[in-house]
PDB file of N, CA and C in Angstrom:
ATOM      1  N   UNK A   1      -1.001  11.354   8.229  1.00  0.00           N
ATOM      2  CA  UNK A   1      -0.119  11.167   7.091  1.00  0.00           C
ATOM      3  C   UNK A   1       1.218  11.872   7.321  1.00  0.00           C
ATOM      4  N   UNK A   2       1.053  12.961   7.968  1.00  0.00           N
ATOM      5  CA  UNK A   2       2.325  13.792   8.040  1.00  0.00           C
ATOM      6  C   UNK A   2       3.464  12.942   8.936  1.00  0.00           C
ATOM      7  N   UNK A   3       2.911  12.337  10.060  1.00  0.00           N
ATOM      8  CA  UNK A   3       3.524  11.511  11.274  1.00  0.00           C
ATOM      9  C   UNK A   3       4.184  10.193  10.223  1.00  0.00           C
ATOM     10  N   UNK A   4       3.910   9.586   9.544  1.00  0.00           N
ATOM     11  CA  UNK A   4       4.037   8.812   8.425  1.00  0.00           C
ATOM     12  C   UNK A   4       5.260   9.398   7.457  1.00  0.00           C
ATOM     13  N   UNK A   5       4.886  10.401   7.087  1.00  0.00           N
ATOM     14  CA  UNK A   5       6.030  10.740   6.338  1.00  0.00           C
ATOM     15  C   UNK A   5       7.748  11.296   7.058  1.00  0.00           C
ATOM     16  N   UNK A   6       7.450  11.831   8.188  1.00  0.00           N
ATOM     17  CA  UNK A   6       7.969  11.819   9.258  1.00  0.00           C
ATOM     18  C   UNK A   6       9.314  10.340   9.818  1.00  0.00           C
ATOM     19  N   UNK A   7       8.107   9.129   9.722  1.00  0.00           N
ATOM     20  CA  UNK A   7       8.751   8.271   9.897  1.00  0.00           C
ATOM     21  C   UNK A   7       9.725   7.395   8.790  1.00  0.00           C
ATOM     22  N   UNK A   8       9.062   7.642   7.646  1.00  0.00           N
ATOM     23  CA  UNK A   8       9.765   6.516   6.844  1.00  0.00           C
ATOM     24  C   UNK A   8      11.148   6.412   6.404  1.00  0.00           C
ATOM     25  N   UNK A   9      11.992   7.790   6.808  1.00  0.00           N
ATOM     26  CA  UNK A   9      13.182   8.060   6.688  1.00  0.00           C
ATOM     27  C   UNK A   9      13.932   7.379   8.225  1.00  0.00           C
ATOM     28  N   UNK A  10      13.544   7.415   9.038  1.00  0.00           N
ATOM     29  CA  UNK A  10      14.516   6.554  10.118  1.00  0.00           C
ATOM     30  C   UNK A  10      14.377   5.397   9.747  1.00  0.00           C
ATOM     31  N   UNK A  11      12.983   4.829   9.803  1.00  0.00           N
ATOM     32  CA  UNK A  11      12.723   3.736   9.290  1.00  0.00           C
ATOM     33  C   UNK A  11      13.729   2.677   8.338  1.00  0.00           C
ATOM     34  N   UNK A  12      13.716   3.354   6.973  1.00  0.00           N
ATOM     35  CA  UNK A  12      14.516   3.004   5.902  1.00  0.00           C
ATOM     36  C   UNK A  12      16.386   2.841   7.031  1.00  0.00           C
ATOM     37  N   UNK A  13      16.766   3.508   7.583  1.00  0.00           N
ATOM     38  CA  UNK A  13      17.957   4.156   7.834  1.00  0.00           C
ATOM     39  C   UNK A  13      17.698   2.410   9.044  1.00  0.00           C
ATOM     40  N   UNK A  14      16.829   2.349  10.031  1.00  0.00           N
ATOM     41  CA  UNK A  14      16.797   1.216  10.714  1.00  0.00           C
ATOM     42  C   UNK A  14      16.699  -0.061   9.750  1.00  0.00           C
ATOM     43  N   UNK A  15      16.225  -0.007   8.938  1.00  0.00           N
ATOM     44  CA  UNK A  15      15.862  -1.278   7.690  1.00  0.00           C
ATOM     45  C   UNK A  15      17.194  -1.371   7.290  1.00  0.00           C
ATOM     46  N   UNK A  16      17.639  -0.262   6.906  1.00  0.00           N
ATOM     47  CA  UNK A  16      19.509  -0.882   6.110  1.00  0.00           C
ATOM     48  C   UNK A  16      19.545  -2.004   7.103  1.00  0.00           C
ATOM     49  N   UNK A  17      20.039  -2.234   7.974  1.00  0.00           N
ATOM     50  CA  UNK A  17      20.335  -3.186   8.981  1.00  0.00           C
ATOM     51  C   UNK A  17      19.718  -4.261   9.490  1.00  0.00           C
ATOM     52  N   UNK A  18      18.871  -3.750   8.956  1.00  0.00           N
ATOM     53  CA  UNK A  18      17.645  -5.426   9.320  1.00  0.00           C
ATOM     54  C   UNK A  18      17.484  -6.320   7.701  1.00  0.00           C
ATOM     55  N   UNK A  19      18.673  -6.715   7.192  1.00  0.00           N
ATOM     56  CA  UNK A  19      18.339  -7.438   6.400  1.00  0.00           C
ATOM     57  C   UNK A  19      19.250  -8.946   6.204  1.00  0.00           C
ATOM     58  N   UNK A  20      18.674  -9.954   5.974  1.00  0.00           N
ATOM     59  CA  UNK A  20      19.144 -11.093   5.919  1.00  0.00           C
ATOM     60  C   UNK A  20      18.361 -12.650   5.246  1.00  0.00           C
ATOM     61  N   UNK A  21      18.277 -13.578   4.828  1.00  0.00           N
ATOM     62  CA  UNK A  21      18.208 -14.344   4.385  1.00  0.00           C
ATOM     63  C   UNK A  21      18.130 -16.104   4.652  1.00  0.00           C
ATOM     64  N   UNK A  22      18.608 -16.075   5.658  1.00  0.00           N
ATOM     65  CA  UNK A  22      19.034 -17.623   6.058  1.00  0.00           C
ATOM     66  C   UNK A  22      18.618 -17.911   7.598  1.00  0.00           C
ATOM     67  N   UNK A  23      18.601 -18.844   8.057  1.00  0.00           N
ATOM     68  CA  UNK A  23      18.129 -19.569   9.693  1.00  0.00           C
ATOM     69  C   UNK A  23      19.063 -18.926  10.615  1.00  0.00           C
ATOM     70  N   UNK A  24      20.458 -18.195  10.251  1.00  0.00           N
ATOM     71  CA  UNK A  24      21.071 -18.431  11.285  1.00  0.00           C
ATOM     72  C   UNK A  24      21.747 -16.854  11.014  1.00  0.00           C
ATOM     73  N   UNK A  25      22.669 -16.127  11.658  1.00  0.00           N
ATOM     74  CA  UNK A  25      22.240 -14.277  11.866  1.00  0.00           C
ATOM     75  C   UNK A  25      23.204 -14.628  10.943  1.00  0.00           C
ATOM     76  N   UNK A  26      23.302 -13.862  10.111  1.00  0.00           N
ATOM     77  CA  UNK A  26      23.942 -12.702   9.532  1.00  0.00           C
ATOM     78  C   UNK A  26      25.261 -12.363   9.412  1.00  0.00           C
ATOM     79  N   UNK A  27      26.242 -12.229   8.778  1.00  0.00           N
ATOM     80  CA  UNK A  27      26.935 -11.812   8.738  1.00  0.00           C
ATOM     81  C   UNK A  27      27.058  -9.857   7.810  1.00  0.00           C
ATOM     82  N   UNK A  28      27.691  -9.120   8.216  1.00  0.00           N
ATOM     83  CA  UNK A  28      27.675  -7.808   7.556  1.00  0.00           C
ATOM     84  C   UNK A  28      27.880  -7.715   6.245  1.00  0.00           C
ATOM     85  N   UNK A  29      28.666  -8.861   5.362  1.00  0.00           N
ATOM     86  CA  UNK A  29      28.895  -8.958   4.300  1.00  0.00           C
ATOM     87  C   UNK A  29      27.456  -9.261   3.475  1.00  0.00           C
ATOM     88  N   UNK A  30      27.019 -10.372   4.019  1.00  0.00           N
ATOM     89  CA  UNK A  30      25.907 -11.245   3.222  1.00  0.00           C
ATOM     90  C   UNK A  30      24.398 -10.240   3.731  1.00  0.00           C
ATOM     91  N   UNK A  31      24.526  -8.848   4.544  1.00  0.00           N
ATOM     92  CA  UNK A  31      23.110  -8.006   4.670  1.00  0.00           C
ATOM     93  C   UNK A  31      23.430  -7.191   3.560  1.00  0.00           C
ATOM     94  N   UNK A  32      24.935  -6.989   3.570  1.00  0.00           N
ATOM     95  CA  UNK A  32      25.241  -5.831   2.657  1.00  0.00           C
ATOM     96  C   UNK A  32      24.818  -6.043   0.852  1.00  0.00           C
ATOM     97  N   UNK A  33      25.012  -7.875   0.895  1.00  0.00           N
ATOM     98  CA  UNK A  33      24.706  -8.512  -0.665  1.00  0.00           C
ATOM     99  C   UNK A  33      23.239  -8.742  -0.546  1.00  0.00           C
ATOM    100  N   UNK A  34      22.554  -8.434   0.486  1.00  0.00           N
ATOM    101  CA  UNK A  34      20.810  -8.494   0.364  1.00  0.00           C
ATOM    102  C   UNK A  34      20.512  -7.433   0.238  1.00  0.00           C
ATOM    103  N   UNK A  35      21.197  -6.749   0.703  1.00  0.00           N
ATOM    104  CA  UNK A  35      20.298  -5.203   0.635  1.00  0.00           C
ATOM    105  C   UNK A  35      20.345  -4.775  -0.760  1.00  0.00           C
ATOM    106  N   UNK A  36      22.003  -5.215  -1.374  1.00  0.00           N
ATOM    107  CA  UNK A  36      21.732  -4.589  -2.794  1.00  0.00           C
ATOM    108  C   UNK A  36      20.889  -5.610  -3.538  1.00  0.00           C
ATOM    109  N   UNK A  37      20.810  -6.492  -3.121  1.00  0.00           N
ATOM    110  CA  UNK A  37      19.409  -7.302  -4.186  1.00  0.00           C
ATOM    111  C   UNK A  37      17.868  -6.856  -4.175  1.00  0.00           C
ATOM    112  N   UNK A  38      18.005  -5.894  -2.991  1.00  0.00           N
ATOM    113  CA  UNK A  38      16.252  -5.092  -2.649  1.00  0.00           C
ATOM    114  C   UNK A  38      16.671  -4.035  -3.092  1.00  0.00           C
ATOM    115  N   UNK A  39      17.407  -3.851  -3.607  1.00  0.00           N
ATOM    116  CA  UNK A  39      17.653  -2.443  -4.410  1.00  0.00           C
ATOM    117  C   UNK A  39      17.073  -2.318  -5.037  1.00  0.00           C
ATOM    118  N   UNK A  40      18.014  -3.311  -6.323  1.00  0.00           N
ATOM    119  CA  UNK A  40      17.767  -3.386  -7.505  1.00  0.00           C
ATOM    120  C   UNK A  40      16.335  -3.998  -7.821  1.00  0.00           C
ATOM    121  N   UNK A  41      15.684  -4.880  -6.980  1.00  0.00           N
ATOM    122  CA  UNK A  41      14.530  -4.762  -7.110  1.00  0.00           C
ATOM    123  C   UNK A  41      13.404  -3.624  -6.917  1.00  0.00           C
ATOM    124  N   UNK A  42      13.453  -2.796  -5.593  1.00  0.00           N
ATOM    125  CA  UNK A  42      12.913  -1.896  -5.672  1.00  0.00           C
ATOM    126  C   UNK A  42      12.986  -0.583  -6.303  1.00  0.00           C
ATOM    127  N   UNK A  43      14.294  -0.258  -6.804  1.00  0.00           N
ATOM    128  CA  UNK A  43      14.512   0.718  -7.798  1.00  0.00           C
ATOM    129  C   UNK A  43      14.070   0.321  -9.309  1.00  0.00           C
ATOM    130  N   UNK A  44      14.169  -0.935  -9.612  1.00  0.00           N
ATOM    131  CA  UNK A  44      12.897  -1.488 -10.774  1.00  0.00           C
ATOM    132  C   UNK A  44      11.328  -1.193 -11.082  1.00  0.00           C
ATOM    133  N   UNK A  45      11.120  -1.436  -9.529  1.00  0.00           N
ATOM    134  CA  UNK A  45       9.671  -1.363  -9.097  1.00  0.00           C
ATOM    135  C   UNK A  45       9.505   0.341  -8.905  1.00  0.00           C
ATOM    136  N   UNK A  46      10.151   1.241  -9.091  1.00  0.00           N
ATOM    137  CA  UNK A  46       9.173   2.735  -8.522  1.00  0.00           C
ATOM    138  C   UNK A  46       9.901   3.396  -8.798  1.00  0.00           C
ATOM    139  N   UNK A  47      11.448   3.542  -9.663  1.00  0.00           N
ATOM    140  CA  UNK A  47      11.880   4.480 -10.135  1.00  0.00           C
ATOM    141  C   UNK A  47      12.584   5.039  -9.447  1.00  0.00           C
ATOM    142  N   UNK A  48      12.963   5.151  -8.088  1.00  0.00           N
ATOM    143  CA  UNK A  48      13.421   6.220  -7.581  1.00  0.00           C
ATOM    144  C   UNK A  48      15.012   6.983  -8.425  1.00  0.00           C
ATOM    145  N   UNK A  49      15.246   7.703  -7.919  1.00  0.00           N
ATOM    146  CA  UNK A  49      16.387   7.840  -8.467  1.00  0.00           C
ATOM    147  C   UNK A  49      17.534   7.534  -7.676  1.00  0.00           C
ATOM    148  N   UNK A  50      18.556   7.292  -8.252  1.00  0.00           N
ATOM    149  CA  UNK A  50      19.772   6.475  -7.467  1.00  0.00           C
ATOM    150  C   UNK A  50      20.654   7.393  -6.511  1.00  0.00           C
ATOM    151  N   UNK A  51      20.495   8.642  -6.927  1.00  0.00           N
ATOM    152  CA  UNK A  51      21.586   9.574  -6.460  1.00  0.00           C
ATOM    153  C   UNK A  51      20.785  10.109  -4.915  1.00  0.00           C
ATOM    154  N   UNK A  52      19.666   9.955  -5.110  1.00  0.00           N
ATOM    155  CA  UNK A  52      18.530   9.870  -3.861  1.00  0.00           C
ATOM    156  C   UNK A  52      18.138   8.999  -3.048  1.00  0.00           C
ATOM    157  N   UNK A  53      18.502   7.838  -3.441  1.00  0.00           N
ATOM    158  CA  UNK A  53      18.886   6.414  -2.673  1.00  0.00           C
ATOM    159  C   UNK A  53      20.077   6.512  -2.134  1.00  0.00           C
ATOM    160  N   UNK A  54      21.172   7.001  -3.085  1.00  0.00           N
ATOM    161  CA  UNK A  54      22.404   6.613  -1.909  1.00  0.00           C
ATOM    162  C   UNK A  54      22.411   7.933  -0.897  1.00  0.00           C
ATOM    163  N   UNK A  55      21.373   9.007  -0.884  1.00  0.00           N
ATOM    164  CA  UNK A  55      21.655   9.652   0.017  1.00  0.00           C
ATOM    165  C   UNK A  55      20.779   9.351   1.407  1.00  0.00           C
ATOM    166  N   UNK A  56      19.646   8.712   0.964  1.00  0.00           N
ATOM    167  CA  UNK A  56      18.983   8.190   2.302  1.00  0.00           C
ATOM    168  C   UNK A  56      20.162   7.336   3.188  1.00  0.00           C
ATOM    169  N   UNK A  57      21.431   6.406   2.340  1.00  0.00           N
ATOM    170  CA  UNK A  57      22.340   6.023   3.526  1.00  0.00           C
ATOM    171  C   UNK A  57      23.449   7.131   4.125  1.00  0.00           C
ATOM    172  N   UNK A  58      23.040   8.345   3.743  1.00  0.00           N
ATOM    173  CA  UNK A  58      23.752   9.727   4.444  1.00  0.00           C
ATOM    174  C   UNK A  58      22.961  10.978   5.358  1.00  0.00           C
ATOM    175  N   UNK A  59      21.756   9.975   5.253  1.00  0.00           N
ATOM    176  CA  UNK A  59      21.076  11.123   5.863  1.00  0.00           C
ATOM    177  C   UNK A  59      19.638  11.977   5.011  1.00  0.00           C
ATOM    178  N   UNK A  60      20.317  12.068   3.906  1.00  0.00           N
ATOM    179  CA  UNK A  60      19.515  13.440   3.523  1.00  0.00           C
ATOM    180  C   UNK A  60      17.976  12.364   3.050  1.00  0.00           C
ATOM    181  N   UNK A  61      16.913  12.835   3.488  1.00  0.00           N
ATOM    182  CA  UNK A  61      15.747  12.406   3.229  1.00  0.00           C
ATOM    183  C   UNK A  61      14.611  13.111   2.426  1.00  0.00           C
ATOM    184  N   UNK A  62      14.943  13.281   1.058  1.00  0.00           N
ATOM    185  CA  UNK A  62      13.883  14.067   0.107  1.00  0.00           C
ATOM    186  C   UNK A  62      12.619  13.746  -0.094  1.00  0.00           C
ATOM    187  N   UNK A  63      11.576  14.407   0.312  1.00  0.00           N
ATOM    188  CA  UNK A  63      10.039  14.100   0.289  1.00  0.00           C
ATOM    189  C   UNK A  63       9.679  13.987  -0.670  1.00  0.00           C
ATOM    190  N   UNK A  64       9.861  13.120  -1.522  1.00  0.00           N
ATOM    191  CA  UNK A  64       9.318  12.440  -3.510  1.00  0.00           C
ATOM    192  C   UNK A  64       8.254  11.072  -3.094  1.00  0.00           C
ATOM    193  N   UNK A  65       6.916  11.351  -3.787  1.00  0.00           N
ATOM    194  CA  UNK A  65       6.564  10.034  -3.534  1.00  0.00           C
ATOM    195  C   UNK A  65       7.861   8.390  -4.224  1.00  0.00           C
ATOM    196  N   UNK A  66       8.266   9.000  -4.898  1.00  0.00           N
ATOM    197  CA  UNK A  66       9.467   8.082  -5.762  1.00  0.00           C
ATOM    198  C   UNK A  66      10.035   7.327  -4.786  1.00  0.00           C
ATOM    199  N   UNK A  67      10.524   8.051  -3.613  1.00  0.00           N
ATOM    200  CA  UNK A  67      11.486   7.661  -3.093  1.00  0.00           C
ATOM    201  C   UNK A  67      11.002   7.173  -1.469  1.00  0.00           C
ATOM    202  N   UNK A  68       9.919   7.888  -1.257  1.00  0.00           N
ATOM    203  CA  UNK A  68       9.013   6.933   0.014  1.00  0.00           C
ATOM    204  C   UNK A  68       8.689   5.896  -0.320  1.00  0.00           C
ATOM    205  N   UNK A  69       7.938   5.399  -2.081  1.00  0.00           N
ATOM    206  CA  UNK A  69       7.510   4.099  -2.337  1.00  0.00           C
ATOM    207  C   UNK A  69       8.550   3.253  -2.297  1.00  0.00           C
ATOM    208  N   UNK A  70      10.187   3.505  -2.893  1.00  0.00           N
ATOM    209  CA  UNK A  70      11.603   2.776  -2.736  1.00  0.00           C
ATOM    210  C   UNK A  70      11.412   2.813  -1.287  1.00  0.00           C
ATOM    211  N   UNK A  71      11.649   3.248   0.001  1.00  0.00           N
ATOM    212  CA  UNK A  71      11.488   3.007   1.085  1.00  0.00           C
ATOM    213  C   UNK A  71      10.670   1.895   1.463  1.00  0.00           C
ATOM    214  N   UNK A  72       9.110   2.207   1.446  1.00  0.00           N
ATOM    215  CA  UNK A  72       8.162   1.210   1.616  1.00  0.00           C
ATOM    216  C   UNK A  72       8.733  -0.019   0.735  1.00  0.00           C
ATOM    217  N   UNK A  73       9.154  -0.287   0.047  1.00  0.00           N
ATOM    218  CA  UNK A  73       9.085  -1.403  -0.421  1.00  0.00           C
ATOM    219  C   UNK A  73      10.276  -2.289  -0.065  1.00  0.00           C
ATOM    220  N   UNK A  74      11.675  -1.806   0.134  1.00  0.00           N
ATOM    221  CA  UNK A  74      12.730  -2.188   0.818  1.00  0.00           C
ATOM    222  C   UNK A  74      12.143  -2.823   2.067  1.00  0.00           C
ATOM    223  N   UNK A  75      11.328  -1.714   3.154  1.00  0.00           N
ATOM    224  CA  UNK A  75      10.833  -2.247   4.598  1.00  0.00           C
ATOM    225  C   UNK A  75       9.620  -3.335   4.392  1.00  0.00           C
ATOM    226  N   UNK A  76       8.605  -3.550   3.903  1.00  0.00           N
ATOM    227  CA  UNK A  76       8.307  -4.843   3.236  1.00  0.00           C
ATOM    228  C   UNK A  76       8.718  -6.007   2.718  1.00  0.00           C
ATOM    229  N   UNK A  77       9.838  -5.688   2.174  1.00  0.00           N
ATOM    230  CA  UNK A  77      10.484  -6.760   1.755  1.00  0.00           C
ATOM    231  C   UNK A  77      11.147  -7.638   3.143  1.00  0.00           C
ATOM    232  N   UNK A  78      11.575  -6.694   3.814  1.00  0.00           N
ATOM    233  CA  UNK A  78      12.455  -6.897   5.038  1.00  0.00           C
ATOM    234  C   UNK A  78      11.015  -7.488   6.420  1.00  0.00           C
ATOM    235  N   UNK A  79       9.573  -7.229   5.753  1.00  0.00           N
ATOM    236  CA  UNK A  79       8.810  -7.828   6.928  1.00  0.00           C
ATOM    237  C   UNK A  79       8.737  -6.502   7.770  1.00  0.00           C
ATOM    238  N   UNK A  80       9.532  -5.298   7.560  1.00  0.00           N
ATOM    239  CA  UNK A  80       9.274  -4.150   8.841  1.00  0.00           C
ATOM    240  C   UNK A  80       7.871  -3.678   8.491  1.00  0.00           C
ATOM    241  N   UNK A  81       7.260  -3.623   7.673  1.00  0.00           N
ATOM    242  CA  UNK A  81       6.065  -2.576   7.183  1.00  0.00           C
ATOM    243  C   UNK A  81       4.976  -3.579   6.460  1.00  0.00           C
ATOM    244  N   UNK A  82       4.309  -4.058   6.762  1.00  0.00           N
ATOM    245  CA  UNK A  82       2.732  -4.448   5.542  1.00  0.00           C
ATOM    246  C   UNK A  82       1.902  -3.234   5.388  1.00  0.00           C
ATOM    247  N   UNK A  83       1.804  -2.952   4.499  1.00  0.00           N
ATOM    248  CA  UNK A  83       0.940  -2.492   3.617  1.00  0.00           C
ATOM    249  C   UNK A  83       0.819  -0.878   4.248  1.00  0.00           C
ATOM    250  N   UNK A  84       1.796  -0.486   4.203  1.00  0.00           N
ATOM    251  CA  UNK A  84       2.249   0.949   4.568  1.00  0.00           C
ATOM    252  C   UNK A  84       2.089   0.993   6.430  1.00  0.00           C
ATOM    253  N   UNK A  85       2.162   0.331   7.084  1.00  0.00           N
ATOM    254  CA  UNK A  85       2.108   0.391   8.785  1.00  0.00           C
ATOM    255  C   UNK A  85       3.159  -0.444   9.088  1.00  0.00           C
ATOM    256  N   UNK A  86       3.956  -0.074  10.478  1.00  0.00           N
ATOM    257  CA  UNK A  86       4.893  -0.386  10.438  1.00  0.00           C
ATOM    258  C   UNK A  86       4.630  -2.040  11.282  1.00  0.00           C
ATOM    259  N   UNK A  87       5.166  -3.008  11.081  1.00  0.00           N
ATOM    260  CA  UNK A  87       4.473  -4.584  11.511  1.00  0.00           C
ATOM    261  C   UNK A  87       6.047  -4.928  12.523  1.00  0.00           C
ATOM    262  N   UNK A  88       6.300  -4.039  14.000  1.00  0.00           N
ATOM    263  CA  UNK A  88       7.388  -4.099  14.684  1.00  0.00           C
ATOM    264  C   UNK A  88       7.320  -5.567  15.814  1.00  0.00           C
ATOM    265  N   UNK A  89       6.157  -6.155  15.506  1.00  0.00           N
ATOM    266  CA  UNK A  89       7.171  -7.719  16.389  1.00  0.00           C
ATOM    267  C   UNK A  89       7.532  -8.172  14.831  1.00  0.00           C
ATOM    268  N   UNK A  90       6.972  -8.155  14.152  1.00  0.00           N
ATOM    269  CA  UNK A  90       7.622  -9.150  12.864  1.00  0.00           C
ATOM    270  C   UNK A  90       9.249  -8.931  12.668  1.00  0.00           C
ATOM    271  N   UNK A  91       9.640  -7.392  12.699  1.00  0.00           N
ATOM    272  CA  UNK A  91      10.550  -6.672  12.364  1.00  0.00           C
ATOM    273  C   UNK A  91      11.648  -7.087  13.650  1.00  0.00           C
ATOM    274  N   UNK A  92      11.267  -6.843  15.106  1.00  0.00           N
ATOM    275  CA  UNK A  92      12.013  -7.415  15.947  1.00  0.00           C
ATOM    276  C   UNK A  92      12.545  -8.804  16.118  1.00  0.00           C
ATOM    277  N   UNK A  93      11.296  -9.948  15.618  1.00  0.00           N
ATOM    278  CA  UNK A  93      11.718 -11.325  15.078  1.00  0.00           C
ATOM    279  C   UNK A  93      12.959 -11.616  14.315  1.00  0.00           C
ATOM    280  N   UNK A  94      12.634 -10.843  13.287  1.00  0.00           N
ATOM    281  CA  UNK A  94      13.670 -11.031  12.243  1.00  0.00           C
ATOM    282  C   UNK A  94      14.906 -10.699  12.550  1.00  0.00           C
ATOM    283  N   UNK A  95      15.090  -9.350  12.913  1.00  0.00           N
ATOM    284  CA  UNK A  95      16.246  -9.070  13.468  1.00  0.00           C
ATOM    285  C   UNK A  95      16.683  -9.952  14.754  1.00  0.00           C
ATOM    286  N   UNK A  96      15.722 -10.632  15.537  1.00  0.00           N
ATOM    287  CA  UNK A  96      16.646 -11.284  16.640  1.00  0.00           C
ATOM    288  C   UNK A  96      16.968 -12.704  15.722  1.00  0.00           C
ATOM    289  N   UNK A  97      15.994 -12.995  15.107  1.00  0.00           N
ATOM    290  CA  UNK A  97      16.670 -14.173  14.178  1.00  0.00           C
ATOM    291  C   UNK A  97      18.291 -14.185  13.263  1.00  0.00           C
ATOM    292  N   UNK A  98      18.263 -13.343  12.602  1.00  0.00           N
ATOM    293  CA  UNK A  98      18.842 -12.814  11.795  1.00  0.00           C
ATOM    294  C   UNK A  98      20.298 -11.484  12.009  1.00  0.00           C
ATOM    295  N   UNK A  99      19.837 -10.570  12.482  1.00  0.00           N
ATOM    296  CA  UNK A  99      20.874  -9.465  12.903  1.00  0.00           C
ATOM    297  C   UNK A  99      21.928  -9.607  13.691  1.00  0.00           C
ATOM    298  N   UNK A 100      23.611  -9.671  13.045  1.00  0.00           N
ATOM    299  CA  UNK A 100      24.644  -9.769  14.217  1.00  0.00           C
ATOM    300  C   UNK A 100      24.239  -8.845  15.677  1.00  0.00           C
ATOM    301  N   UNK A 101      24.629  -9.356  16.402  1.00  0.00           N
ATOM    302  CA  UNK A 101      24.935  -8.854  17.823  1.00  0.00           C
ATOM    303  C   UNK A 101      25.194  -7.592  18.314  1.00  0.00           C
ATOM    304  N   UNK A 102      26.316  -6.965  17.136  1.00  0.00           N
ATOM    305  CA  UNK A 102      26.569  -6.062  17.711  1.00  0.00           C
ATOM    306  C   UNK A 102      25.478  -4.711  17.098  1.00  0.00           C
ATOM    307  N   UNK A 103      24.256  -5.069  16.404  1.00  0.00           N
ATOM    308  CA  UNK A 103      23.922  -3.842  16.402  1.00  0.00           C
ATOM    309  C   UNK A 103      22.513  -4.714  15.926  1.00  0.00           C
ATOM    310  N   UNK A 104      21.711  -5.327  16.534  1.00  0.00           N
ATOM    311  CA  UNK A 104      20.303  -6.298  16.975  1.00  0.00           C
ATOM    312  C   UNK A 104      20.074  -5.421  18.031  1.00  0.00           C
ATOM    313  N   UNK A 105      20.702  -4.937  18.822  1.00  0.00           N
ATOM    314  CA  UNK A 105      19.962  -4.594  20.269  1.00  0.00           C
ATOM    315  C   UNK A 105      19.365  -2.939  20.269  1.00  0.00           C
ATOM    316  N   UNK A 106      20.195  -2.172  19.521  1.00  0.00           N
ATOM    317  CA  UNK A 106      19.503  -0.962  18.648  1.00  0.00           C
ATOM    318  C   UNK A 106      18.960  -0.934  17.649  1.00  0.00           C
ATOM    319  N   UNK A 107      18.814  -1.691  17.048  1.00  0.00           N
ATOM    320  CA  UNK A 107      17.924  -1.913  15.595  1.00  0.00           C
ATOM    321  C   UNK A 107      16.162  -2.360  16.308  1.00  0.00           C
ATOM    322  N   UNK A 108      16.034  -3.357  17.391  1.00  0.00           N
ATOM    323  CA  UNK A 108      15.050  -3.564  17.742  1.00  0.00           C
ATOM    324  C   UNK A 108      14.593  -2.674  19.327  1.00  0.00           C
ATOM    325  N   UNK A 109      15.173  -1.872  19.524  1.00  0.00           N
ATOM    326  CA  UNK A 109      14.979  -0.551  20.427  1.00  0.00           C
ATOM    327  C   UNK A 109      14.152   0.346  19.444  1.00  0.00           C
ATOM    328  N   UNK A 110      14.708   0.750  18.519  1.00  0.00           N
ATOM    329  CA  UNK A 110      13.923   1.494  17.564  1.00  0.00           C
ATOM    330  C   UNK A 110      12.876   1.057  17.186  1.00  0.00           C
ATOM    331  N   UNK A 111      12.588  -0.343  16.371  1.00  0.00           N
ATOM    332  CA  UNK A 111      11.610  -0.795  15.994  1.00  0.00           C
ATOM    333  C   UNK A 111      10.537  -1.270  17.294  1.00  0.00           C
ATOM    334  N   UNK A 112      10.704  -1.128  18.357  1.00  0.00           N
ATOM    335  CA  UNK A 112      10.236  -0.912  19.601  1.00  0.00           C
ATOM    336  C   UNK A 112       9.666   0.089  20.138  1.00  0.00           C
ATOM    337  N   UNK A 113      10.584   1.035  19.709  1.00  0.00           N
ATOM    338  CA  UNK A 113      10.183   2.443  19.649  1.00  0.00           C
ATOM    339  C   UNK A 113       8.962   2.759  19.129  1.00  0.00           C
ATOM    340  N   UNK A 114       8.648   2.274  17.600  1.00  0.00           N
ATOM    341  CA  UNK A 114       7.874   2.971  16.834  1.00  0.00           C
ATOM    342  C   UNK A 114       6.654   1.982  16.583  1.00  0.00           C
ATOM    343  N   UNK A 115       6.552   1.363  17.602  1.00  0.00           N
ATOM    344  CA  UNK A 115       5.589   0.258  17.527  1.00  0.00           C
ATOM    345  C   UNK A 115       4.118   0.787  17.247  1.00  0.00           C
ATOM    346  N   UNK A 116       3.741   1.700  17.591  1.00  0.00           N
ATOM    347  CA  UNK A 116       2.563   2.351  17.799  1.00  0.00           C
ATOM    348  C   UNK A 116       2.505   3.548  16.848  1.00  0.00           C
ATOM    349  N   UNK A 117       3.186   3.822  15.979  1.00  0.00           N
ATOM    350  CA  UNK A 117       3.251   4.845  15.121  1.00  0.00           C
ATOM    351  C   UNK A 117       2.537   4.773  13.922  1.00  0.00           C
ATOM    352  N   UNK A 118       1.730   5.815  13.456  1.00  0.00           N
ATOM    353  CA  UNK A 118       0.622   5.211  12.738  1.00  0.00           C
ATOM    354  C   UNK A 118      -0.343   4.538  12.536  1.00  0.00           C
ATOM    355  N   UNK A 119      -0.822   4.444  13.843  1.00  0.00           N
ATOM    356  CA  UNK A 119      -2.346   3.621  14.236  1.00  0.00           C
ATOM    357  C   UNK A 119      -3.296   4.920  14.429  1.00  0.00           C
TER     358      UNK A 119
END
């Protein structure tokens, strides 16, 4: 569990970037208008608090179940995580489907990375 909690903060921080919608990649504008639509859904769904959300995109990662379940549920939404484990060909799919160019090839290094994490 600890290795788990460990992870879900890069995780989330790799997920900003893995998000998209349509057959064909992505543009930065239209991840940036998905991501806030998994926001507002997942800040519906578990409360977190907002001022603790916008700091996971700065870094700071506060250990609240509040704000791991907003995590988990963002990376689910996005296909990185089923059911709390991280699901990294799904996650690499998507992003090669989906993720501009210039930052697909570190987004799925990481999720490459952590393929085995939590088994």
């Amino acid at each position: 569990m600890k290795q788990m909690s460990l992870l879900w903060p890069a995780l989330l921080v790799i997920g900003a970037v893995l998000i998209g919608c349509c057959s064909s990649k992505s543009t930065l504008d239209q991840m940036a208008k998905t991501s806030a639509m998994m926001r507002t859904v997942c800040m519906g769904k578990h409360k977190a608090n907002e001022d603790l959300i916008d700091g996971l995109g700065r870094g700071d990662f506060v250990d609240m179940k509040e704000l791991k379940c907003y995590a988990n549920c963002v990376l689910e939404m996005m296909q990185a995580m089923k059911k709390g484990k991280i699901a990294a060909d799904s996650a690499i799919k998507q992003i090669d489907l989906l993720i501009p160019a210039e930052i697909a090839g570190p987004t799925m290094k990481a999720f490459d990375g952590c393929r085995d994490s939590g088994k």
